[in-house]
PDB file of N, CA and C in Angstrom:
ATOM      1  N   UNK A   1     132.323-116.377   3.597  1.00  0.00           N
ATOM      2  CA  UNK A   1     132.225-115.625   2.360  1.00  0.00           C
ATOM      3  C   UNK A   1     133.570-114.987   2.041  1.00  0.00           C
ATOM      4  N   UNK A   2     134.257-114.951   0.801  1.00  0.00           N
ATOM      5  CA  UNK A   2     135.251-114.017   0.098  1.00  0.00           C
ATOM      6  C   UNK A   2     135.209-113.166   0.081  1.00  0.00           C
ATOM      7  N   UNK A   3     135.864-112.042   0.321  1.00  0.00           N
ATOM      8  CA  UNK A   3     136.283-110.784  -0.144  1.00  0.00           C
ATOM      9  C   UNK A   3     136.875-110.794  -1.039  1.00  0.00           C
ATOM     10  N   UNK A   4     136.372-109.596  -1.767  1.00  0.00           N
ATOM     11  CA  UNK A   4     137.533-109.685  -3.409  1.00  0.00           C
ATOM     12  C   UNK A   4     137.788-108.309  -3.628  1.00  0.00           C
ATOM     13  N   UNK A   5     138.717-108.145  -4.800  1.00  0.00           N
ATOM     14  CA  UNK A   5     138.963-106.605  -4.717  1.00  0.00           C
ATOM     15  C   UNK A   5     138.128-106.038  -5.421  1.00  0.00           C
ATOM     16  N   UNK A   6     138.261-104.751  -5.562  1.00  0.00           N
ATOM     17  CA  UNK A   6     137.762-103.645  -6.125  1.00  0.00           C
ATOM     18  C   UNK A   6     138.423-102.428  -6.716  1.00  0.00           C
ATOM     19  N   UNK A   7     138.156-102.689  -7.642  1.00  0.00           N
ATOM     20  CA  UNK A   7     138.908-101.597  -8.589  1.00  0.00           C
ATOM     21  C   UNK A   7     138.233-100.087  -8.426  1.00  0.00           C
ATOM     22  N   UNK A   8     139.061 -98.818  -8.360  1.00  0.00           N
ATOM     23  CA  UNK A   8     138.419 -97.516  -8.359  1.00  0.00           C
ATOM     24  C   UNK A   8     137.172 -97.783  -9.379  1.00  0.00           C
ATOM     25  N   UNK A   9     137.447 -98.073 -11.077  1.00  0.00           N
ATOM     26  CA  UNK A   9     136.562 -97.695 -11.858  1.00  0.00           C
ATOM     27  C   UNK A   9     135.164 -98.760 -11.374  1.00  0.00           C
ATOM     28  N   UNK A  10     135.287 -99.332 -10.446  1.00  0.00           N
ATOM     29  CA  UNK A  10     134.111-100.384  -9.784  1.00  0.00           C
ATOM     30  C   UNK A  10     133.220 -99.048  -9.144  1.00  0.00           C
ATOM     31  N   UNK A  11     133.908 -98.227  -8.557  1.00  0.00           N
ATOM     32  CA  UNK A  11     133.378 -97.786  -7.421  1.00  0.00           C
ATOM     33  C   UNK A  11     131.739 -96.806  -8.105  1.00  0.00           C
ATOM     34  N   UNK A  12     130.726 -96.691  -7.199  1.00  0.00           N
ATOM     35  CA  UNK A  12     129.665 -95.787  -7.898  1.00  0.00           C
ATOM     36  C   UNK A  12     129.764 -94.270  -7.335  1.00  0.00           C
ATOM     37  N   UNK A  13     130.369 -93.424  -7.752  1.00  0.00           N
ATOM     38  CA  UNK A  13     130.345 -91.480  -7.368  1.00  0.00           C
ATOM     39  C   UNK A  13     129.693 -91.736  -7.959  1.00  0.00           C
ATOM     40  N   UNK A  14     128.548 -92.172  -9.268  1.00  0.00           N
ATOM     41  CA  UNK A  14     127.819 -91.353  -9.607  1.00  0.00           C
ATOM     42  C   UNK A  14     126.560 -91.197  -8.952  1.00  0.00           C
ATOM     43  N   UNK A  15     126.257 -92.214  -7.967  1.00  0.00           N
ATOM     44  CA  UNK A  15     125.412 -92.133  -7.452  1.00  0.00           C
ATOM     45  C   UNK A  15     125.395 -90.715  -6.440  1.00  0.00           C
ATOM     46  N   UNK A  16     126.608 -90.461  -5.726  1.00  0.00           N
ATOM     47  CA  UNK A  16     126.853 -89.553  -5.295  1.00  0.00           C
ATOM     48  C   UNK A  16     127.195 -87.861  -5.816  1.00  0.00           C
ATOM     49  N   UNK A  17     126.520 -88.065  -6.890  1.00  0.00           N
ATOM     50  CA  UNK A  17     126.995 -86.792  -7.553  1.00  0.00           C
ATOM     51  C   UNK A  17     128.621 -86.569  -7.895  1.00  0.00           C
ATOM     52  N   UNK A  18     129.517 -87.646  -7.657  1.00  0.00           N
ATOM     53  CA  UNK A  18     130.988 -87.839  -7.800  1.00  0.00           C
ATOM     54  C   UNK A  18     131.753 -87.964  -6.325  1.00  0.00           C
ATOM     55  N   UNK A  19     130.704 -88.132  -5.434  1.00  0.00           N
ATOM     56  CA  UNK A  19     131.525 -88.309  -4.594  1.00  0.00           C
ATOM     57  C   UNK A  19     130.915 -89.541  -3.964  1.00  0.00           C
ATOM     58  N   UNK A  20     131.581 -90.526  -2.809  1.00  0.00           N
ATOM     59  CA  UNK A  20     131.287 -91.233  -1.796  1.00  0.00           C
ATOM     60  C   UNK A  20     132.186 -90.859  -0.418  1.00  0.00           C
ATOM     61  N   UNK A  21     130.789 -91.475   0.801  1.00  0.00           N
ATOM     62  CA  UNK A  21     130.745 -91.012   1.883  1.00  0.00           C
ATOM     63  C   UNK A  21     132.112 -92.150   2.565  1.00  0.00           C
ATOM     64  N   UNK A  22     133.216 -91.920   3.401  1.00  0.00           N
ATOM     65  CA  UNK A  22     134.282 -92.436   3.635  1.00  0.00           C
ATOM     66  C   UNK A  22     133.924 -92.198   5.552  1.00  0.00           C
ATOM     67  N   UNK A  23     133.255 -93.215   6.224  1.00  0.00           N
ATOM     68  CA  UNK A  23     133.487 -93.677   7.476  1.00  0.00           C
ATOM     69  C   UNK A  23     135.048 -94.376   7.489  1.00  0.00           C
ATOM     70  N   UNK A  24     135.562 -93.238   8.524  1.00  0.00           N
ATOM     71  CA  UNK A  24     136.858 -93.495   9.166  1.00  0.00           C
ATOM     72  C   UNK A  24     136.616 -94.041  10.526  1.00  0.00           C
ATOM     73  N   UNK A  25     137.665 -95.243  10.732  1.00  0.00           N
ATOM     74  CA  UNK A  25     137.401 -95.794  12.023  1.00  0.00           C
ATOM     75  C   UNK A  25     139.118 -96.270  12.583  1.00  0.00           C
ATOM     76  N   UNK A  26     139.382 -96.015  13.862  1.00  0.00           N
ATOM     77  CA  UNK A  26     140.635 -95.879  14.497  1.00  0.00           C
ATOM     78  C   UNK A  26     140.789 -98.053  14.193  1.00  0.00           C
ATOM     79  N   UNK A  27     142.228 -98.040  13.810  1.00  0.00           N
ATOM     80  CA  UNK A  27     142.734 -99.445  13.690  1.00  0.00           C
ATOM     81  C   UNK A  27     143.068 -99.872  14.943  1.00  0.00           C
ATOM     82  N   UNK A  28     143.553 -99.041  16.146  1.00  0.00           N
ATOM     83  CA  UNK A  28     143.608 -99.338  17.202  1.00  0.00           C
ATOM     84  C   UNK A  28     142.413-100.010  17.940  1.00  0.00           C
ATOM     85  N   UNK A  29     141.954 -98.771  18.118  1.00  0.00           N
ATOM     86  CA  UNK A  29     140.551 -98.783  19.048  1.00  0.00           C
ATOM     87  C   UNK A  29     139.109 -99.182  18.576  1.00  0.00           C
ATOM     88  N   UNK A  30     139.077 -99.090  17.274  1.00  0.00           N
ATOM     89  CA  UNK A  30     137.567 -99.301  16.845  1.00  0.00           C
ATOM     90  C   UNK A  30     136.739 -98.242  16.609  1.00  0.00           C
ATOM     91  N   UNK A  31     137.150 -97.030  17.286  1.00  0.00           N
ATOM     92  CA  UNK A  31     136.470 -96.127  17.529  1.00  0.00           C
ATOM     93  C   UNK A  31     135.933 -95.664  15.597  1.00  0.00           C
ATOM     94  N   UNK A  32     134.722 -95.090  15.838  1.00  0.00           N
ATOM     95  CA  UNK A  32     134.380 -94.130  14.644  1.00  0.00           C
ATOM     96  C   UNK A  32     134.777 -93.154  14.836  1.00  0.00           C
ATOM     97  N   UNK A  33     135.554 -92.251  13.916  1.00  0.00           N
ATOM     98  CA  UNK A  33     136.364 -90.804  14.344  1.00  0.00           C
ATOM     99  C   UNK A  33     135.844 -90.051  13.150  1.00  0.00           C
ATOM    100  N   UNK A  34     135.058 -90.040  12.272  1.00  0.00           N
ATOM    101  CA  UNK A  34     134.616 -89.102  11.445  1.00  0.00           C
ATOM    102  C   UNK A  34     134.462 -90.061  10.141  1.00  0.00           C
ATOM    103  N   UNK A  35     132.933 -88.914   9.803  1.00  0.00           N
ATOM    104  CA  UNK A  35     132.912 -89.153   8.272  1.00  0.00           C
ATOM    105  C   UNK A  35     132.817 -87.924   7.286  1.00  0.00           C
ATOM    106  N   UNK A  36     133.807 -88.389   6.130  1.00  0.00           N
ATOM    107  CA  UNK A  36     133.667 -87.485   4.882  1.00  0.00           C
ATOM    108  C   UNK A  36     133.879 -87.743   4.006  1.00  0.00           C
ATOM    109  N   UNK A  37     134.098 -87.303   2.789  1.00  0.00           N
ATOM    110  CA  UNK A  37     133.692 -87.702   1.149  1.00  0.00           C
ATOM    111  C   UNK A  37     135.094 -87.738   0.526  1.00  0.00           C
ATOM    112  N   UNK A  38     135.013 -88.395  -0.488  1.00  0.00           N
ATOM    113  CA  UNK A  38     136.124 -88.620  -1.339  1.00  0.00           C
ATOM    114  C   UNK A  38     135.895 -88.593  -2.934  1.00  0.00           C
ATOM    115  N   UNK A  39     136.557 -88.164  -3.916  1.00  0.00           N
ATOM    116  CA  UNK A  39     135.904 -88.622  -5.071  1.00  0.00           C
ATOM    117  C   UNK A  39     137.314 -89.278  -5.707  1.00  0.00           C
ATOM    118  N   UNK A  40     137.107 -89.500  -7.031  1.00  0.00           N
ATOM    119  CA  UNK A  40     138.347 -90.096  -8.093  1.00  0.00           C
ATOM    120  C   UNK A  40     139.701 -89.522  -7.440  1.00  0.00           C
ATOM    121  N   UNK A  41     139.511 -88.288  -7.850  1.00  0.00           N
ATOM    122  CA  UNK A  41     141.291 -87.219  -6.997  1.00  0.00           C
ATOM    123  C   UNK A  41     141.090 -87.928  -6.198  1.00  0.00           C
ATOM    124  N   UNK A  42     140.651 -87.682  -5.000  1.00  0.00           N
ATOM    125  CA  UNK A  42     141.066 -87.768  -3.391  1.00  0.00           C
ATOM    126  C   UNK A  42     141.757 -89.226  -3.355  1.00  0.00           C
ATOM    127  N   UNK A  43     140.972 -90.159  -3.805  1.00  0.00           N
ATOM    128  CA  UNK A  43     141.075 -91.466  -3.494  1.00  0.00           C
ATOM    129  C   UNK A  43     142.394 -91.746  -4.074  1.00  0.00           C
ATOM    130  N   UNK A  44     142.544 -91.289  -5.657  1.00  0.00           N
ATOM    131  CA  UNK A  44     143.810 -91.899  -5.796  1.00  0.00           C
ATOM    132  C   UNK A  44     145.097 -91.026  -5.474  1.00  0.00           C
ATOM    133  N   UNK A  45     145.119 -90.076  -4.511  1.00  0.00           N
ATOM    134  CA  UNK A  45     146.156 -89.439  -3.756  1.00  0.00           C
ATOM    135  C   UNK A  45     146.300 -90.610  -2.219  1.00  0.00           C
ATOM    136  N   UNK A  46     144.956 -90.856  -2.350  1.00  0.00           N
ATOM    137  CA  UNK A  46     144.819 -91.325  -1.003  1.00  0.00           C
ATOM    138  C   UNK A  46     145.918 -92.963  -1.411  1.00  0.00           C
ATOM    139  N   UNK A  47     145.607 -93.403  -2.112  1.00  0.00           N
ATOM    140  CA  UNK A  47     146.019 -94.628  -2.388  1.00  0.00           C
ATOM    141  C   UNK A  47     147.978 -94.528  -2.496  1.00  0.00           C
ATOM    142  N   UNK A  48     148.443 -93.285  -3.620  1.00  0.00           N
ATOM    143  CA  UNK A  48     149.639 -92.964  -3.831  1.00  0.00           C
ATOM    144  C   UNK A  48     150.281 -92.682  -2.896  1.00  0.00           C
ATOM    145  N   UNK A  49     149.449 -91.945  -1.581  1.00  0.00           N
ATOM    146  CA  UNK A  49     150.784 -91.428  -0.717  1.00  0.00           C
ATOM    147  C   UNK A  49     150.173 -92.329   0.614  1.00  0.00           C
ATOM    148  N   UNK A  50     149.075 -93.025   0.879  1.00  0.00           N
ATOM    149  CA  UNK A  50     149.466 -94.038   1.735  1.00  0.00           C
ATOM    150  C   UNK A  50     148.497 -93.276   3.124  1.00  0.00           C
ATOM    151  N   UNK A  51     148.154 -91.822   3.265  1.00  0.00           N
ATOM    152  CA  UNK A  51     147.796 -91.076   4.166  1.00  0.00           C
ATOM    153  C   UNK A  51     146.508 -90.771   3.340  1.00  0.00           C
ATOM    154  N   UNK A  52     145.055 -90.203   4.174  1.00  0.00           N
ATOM    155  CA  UNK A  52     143.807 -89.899   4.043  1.00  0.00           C
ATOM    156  C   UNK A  52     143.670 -88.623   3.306  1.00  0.00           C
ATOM    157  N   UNK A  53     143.132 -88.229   2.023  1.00  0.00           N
ATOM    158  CA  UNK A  53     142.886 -87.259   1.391  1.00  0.00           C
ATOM    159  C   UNK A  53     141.141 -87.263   1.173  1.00  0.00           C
ATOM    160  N   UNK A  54     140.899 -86.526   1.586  1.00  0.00           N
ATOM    161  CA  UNK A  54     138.893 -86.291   1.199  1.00  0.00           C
ATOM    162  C   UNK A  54     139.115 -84.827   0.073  1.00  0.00           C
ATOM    163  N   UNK A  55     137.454 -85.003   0.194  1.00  0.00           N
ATOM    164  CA  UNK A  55     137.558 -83.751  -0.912  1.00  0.00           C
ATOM    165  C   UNK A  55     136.642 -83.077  -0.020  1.00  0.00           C
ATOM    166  N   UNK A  56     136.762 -82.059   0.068  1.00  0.00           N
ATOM    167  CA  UNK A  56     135.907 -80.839   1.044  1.00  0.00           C
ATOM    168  C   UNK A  56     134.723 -80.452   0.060  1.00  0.00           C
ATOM    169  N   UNK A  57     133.346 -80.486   0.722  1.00  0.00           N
ATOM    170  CA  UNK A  57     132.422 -79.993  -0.116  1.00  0.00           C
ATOM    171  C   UNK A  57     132.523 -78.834   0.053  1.00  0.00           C
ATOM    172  N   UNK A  58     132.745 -77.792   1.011  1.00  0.00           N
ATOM    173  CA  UNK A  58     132.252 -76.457   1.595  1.00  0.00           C
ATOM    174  C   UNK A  58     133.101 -75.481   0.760  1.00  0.00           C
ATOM    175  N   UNK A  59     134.716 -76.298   0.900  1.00  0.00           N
ATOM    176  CA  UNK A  59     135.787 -75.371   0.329  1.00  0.00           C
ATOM    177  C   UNK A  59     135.796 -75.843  -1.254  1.00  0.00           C
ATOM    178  N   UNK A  60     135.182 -77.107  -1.669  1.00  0.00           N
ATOM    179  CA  UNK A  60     135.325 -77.533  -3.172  1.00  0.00           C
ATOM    180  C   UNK A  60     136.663 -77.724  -3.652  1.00  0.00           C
ATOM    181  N   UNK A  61     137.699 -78.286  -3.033  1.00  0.00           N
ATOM    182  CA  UNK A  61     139.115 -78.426  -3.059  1.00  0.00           C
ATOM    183  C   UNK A  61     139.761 -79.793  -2.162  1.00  0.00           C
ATOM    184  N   UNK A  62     140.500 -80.438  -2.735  1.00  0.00           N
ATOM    185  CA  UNK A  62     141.090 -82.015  -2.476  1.00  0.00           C
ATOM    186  C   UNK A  62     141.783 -81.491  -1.044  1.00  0.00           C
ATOM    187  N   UNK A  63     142.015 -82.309  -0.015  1.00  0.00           N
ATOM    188  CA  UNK A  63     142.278 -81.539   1.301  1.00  0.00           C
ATOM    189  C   UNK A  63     143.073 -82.850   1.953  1.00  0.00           C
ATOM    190  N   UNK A  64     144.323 -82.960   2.218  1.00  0.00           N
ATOM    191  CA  UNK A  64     144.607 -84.113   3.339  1.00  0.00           C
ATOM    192  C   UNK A  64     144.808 -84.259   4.096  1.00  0.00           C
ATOM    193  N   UNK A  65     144.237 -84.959   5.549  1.00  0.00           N
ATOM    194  CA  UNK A  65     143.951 -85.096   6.474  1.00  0.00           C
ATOM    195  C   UNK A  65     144.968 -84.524   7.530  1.00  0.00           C
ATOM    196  N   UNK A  66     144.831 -83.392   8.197  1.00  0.00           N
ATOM    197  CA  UNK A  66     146.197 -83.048   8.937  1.00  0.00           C
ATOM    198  C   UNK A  66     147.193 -81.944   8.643  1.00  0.00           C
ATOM    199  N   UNK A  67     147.223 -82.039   7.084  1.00  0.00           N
ATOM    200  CA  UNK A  67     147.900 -81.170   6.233  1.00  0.00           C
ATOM    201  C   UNK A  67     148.571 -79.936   7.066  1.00  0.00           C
ATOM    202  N   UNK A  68     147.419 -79.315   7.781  1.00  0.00           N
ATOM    203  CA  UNK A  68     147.631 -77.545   7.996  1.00  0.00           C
ATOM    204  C   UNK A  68     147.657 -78.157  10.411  1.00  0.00           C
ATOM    205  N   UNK A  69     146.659 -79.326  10.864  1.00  0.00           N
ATOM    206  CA  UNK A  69     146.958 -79.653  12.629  1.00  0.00           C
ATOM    207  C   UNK A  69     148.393 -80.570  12.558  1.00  0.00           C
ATOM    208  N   UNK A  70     148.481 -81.521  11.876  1.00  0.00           N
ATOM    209  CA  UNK A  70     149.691 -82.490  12.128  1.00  0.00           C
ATOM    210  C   UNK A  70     148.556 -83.673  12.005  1.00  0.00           C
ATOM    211  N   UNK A  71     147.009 -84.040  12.800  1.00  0.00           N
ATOM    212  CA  UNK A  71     146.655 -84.668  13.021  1.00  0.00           C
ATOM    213  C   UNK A  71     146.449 -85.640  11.723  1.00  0.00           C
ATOM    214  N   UNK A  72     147.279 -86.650  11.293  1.00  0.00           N
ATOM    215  CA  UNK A  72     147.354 -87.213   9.736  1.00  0.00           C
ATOM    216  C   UNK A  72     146.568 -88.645  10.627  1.00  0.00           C
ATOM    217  N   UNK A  73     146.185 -89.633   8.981  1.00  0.00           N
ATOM    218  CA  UNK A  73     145.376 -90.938   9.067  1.00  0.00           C
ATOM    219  C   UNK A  73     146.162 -91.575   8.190  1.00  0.00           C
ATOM    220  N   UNK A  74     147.380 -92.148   8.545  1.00  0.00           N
ATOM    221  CA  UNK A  74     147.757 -92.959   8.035  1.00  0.00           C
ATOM    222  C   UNK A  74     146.829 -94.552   7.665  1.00  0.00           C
ATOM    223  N   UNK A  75     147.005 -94.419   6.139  1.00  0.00           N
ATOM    224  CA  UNK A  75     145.719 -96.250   6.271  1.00  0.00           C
ATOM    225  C   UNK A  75     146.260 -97.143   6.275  1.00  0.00           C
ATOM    226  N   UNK A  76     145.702 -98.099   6.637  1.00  0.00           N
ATOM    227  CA  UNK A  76     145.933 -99.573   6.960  1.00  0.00           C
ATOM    228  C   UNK A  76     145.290-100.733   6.075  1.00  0.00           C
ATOM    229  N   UNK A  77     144.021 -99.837   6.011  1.00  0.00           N
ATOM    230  CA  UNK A  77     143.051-100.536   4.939  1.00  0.00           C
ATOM    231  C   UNK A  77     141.729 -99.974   4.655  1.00  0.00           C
ATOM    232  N   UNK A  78     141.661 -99.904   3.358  1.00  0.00           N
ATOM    233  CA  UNK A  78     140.165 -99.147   2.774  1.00  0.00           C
ATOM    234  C   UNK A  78     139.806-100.636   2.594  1.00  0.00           C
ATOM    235  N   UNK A  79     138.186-100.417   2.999  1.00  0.00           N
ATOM    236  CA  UNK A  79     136.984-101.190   2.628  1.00  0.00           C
ATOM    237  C   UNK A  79     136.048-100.561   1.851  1.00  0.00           C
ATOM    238  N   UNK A  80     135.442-101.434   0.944  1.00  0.00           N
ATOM    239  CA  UNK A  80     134.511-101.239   0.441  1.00  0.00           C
ATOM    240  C   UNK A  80     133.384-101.861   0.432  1.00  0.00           C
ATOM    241  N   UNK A  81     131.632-101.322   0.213  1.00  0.00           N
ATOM    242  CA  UNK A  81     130.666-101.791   1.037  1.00  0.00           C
ATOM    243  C   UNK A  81     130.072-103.057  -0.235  1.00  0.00           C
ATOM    244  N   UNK A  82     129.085-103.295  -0.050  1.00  0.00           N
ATOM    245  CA  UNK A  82     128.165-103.848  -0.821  1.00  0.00           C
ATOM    246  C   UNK A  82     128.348-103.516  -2.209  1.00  0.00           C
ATOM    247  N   UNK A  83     127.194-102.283  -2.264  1.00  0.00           N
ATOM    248  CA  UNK A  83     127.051-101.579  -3.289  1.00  0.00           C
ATOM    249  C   UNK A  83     128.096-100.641  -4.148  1.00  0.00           C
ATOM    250  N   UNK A  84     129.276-100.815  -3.862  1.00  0.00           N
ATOM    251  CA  UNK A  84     130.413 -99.991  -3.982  1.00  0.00           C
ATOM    252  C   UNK A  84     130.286 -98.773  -4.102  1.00  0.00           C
ATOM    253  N   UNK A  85     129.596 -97.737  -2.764  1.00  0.00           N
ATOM    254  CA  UNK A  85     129.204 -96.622  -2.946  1.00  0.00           C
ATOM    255  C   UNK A  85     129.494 -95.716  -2.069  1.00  0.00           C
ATOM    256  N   UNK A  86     130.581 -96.352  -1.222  1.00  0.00           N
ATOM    257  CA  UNK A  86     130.685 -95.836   0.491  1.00  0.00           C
ATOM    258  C   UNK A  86     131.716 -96.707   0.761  1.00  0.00           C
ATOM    259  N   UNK A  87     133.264 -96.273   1.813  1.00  0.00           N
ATOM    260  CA  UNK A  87     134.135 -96.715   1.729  1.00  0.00           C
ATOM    261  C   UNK A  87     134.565 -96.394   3.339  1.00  0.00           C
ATOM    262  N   UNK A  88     135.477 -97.431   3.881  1.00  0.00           N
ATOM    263  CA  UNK A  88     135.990 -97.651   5.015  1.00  0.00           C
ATOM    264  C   UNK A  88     137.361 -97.215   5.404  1.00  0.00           C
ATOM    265  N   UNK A  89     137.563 -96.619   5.767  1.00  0.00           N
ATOM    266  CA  UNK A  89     139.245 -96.100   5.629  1.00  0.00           C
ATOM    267  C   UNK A  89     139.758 -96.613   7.687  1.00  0.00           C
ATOM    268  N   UNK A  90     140.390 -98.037   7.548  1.00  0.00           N
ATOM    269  CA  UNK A  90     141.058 -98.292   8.801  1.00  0.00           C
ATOM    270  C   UNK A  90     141.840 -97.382   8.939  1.00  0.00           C
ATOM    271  N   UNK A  91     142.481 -96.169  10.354  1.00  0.00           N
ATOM    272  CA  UNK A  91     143.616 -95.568   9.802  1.00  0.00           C
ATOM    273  C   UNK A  91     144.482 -95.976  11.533  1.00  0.00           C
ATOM    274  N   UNK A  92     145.288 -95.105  11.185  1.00  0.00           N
ATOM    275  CA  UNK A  92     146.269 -95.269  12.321  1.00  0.00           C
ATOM    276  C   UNK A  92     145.949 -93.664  12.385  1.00  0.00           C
ATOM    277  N   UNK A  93     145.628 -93.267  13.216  1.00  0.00           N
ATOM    278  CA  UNK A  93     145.103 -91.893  13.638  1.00  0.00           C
ATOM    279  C   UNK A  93     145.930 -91.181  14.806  1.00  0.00           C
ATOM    280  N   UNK A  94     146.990 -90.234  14.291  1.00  0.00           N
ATOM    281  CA  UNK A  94     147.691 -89.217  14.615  1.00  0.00           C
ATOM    282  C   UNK A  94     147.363 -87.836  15.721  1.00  0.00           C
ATOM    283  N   UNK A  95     147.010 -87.752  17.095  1.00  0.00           N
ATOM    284  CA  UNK A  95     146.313 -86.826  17.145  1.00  0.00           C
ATOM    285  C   UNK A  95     144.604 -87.227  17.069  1.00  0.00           C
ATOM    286  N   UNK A  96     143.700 -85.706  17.359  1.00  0.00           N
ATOM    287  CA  UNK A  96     142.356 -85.563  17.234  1.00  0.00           C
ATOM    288  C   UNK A  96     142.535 -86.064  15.860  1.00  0.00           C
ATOM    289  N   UNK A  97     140.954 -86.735  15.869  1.00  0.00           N
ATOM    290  CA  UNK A  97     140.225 -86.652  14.190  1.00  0.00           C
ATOM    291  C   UNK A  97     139.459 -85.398  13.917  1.00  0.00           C
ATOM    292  N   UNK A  98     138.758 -84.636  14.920  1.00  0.00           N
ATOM    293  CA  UNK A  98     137.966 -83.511  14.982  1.00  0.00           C
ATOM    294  C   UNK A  98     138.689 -82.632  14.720  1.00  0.00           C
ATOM    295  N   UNK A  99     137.752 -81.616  13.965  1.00  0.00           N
ATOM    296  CA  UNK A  99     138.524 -80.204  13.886  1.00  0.00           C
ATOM    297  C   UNK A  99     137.601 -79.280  15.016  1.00  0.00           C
ATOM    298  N   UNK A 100     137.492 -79.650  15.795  1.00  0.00           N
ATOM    299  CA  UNK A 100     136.885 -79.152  17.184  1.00  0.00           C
ATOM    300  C   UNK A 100     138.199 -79.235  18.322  1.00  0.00           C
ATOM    301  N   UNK A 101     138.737 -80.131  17.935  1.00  0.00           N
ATOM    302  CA  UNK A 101     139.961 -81.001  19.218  1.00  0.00           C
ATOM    303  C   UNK A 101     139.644 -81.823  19.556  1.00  0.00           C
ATOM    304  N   UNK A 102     138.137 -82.614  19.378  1.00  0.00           N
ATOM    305  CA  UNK A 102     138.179 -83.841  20.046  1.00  0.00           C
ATOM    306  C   UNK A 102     138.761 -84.971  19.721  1.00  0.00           C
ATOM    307  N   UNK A 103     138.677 -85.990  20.038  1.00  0.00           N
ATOM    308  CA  UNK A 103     139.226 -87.443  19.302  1.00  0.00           C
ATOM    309  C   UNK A 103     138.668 -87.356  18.285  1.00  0.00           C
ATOM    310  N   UNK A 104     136.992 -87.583  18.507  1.00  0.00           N
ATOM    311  CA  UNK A 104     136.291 -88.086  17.234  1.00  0.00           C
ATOM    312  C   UNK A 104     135.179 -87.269  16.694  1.00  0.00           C
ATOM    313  N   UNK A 105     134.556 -87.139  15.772  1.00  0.00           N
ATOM    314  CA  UNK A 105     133.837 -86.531  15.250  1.00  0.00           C
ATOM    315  C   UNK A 105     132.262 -86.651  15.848  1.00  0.00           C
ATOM    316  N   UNK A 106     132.350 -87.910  16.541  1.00  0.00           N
ATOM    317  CA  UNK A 106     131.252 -88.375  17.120  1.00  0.00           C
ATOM    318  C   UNK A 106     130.907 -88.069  18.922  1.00  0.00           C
ATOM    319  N   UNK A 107     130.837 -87.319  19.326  1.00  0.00           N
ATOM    320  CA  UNK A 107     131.066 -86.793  20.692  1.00  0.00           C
ATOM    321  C   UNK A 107     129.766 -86.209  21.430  1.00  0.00           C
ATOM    322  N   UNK A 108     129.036 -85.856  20.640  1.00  0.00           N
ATOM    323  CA  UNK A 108     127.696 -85.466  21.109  1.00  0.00           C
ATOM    324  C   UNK A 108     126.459 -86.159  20.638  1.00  0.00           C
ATOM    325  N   UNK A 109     125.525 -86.192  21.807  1.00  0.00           N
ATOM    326  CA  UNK A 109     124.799 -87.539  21.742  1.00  0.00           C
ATOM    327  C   UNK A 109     123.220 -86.589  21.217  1.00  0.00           C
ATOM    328  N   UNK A 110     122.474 -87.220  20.730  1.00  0.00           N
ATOM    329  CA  UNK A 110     121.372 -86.928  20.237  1.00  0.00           C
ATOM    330  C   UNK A 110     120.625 -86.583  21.260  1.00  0.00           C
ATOM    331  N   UNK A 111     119.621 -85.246  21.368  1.00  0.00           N
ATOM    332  CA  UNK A 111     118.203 -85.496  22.725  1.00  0.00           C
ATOM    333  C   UNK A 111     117.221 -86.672  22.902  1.00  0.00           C
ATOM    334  N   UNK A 112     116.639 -86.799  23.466  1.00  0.00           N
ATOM    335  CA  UNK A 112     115.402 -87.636  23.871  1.00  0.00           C
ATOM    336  C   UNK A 112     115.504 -89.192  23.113  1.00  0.00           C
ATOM    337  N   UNK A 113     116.401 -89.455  23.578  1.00  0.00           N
ATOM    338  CA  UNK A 113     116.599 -90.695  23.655  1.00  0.00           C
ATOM    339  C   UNK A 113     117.034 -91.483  24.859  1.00  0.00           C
TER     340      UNK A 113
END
């Protein structure tokens, strides 16, 4: 099967209330190192300067990755899914992805399983 591109104005925020959910995953390792949201801004900062910009729901302000630890996501390659509603950001990952200190955002395992 082809891959083809995708244009921002392809993409669906509206489904998301203006935003979509951005699974980051290490280009090295594979690893999943966090997920968070992006909308129109974020993405096309993200695209212009080449490094990971989300948009913070909590603080309601465009935020890039590292900005204030060092820990930056340089990309390699955004994917996009099916439904164009949710996006893949390969990065080259600088440092933790966590704002805990860990590597990844993913570190603690669910109970009773």
């Amino acid at each position: 099967m082809k891959s083809k591109k995708v244009d921002i104005e392809q993409l669906d925020f509206a489904k998301g209330n203006g935003l979509i959910p951005v699974i980051v995953q290490d280009c090295s390792t594979k690893e999943v190192l966090m997920l968070a949201y992006t909308n129109v801004e974020a993405l096309k900062k993200t695209l212009e300067t080449g490094y990971a910009h989300y948009w913070s729901r909590s603080r309601q302000a465009l935020w890039m990755k590292g900005e204030t630890s060092g820990n930056t996501q340089k990309i390699r390659e955004i994917l996009v899914d099916c439904d164009y509603d949710a996006l893949l950001f390969i990065v080259e990952q600088k440092g933790n992805a966590c704002h805990t200190g860990q590597r990844t955002c993913f570190h603690n395992q669910l109970a009773g399983q």
